[in-house]
N, C-alpha and C. Protein backbone atom coordinates (compact mmCIF):
# COMPACT_ATOMS: atom_id res chain seq x y z
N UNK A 1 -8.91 -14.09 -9.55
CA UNK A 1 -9.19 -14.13 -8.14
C UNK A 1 -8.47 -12.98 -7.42
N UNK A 2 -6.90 -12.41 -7.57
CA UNK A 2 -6.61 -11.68 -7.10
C UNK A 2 -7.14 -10.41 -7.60
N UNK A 3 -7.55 -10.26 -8.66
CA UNK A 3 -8.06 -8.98 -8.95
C UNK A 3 -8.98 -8.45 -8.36
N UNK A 4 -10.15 -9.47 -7.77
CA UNK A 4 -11.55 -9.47 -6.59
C UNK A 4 -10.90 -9.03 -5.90
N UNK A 5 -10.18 -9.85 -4.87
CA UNK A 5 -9.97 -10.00 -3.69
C UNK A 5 -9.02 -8.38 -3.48
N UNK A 6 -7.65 -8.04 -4.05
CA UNK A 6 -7.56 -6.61 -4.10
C UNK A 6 -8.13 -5.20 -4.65
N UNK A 7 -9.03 -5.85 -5.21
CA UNK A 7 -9.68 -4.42 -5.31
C UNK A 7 -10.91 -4.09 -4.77
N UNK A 8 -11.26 -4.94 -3.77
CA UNK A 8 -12.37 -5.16 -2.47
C UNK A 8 -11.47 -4.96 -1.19
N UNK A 9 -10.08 -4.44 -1.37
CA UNK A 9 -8.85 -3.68 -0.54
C UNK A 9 -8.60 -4.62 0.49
N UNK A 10 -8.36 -6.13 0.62
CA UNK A 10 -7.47 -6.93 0.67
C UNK A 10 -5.87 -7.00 0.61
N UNK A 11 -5.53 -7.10 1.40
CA UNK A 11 -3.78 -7.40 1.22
C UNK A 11 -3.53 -8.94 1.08
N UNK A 12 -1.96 -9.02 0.48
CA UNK A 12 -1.81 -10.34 0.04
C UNK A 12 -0.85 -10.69 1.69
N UNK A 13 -1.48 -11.66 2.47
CA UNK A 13 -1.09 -11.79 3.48
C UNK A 13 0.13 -13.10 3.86
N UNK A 14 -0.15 -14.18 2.60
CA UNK A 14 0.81 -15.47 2.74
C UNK A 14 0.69 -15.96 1.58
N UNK A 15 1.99 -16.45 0.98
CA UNK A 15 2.01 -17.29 -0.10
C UNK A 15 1.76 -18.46 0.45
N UNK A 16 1.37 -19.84 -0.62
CA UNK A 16 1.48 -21.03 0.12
C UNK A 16 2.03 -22.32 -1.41
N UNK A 17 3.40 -22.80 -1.12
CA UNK A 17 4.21 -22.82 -1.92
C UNK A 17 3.20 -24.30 -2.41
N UNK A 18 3.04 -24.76 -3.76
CA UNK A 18 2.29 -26.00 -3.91
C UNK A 18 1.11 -25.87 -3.04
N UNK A 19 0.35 -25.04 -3.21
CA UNK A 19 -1.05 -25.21 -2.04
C UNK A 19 -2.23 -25.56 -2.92
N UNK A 20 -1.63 -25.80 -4.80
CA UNK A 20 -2.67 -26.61 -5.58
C UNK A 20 -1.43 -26.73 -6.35
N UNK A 21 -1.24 -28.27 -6.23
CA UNK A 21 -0.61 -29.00 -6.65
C UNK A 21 -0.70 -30.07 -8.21
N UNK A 22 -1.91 -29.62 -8.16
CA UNK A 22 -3.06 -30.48 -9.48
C UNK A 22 -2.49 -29.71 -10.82
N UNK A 23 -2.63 -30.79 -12.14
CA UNK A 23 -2.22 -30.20 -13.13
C UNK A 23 -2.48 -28.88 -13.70
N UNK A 24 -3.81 -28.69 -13.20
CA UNK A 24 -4.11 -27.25 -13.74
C UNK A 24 -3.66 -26.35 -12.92
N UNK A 25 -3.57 -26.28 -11.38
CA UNK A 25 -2.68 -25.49 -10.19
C UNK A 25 -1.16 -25.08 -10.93
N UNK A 26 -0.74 -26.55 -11.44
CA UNK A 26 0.63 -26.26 -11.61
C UNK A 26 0.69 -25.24 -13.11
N UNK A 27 -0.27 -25.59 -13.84
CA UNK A 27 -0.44 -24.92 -15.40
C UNK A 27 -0.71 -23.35 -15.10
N UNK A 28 -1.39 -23.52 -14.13
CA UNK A 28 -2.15 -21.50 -14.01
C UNK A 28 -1.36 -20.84 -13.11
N UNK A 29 -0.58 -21.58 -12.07
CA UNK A 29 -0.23 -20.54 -11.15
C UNK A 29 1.11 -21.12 -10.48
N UNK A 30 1.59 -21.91 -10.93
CA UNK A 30 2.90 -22.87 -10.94
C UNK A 30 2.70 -23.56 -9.06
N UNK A 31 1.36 -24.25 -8.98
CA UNK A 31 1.18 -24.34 -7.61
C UNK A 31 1.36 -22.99 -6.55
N UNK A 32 1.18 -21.99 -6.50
CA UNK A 32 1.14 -21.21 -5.70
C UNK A 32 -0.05 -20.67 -5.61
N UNK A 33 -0.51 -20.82 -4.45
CA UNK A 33 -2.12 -19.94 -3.73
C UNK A 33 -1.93 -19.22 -2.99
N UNK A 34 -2.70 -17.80 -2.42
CA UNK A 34 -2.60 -16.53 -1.76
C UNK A 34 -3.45 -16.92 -1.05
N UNK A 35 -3.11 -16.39 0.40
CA UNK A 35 -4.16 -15.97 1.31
C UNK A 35 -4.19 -14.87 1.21
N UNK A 36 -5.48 -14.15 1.58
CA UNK A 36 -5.57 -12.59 1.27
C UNK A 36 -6.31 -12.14 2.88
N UNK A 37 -6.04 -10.90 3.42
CA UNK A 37 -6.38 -10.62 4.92
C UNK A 37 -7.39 -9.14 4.65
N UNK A 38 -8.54 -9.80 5.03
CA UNK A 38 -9.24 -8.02 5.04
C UNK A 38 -9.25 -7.22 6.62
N UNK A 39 -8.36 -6.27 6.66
CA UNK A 39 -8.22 -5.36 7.99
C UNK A 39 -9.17 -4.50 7.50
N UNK A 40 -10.49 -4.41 8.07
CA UNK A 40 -11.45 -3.69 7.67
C UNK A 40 -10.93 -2.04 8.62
N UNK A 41 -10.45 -1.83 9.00
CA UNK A 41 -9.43 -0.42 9.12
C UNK A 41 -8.86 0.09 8.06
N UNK A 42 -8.07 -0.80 6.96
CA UNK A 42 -7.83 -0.61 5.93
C UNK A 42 -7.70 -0.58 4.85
N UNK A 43 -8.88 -1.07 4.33
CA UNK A 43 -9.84 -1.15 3.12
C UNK A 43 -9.44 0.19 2.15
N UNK A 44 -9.74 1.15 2.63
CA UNK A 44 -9.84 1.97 1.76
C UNK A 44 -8.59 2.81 1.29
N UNK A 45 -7.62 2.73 2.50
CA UNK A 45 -6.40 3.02 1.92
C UNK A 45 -5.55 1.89 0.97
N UNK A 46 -6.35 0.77 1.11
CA UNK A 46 -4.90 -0.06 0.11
C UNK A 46 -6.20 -0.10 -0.69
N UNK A 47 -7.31 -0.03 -1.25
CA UNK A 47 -7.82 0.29 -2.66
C UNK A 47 -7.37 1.75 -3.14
N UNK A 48 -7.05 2.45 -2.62
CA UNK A 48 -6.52 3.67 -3.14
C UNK A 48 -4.81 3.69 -3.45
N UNK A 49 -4.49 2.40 -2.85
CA UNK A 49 -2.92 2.05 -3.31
C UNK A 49 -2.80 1.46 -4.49
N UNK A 50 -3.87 0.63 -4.58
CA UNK A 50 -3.71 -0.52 -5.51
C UNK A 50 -4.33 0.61 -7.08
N UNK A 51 -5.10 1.27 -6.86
CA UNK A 51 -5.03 2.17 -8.18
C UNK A 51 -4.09 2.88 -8.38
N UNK A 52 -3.23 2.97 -6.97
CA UNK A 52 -2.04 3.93 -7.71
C UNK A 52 -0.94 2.91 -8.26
N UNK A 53 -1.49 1.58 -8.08
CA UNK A 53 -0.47 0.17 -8.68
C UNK A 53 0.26 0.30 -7.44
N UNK A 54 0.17 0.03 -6.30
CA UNK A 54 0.48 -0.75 -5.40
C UNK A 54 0.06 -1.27 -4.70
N UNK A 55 0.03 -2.84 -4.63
CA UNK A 55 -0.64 -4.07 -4.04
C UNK A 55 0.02 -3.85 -2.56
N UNK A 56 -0.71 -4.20 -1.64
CA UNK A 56 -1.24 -3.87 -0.38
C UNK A 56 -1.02 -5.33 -0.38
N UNK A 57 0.53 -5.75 1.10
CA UNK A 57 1.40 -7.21 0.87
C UNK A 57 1.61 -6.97 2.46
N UNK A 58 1.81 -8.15 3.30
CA UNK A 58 2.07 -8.09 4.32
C UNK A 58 3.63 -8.52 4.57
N UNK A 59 4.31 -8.15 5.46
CA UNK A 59 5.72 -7.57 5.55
C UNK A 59 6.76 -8.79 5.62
N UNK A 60 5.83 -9.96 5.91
CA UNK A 60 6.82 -11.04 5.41
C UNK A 60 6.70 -11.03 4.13
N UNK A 61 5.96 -10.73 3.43
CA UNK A 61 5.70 -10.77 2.00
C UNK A 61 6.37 -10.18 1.10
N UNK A 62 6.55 -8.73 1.84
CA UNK A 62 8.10 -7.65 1.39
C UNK A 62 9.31 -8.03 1.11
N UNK A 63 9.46 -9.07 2.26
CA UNK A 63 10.98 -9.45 2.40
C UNK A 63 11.20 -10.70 1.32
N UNK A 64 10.42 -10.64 0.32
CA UNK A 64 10.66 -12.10 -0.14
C UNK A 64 11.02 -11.10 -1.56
N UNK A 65 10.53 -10.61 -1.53
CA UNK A 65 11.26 -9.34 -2.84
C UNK A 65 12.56 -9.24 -2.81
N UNK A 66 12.86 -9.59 -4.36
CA UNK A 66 14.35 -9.71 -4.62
C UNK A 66 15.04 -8.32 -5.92
């Protein structure tokens, strides 16, 4: 799903902690789901990020980087 959604130049806009909570949620993605935001302004610069391998994240999203 994230592979669609960023390389159709999407940013990852919100985590959502347990937002599938179901055995297979917890098996595939340890309960965590993405919202993804299309700023159709900037489509084409974060597909041209994301081939240079950088995912296009919104700035609360930064700060959660450790």
């Amino acid at each position: 799903m994230a592979r669609f959604h960023l390389g159709n130049g999407a940013r990852v806009e919100r985590l959502n902690w347990m937002g599938d909570p179901s055995l297979k949620g917890i098996k595939q993605s340890f309960g965590l789901m993405v919202n993804y935001l299309y700023d159709l302004k900037r489509l084409d610069r974060q597909r041209t990020q994301l081939a240079e391998g950088r995912i296009a994240v919104a700035a609360s999203i930064e700060d959660l980087q450790f």
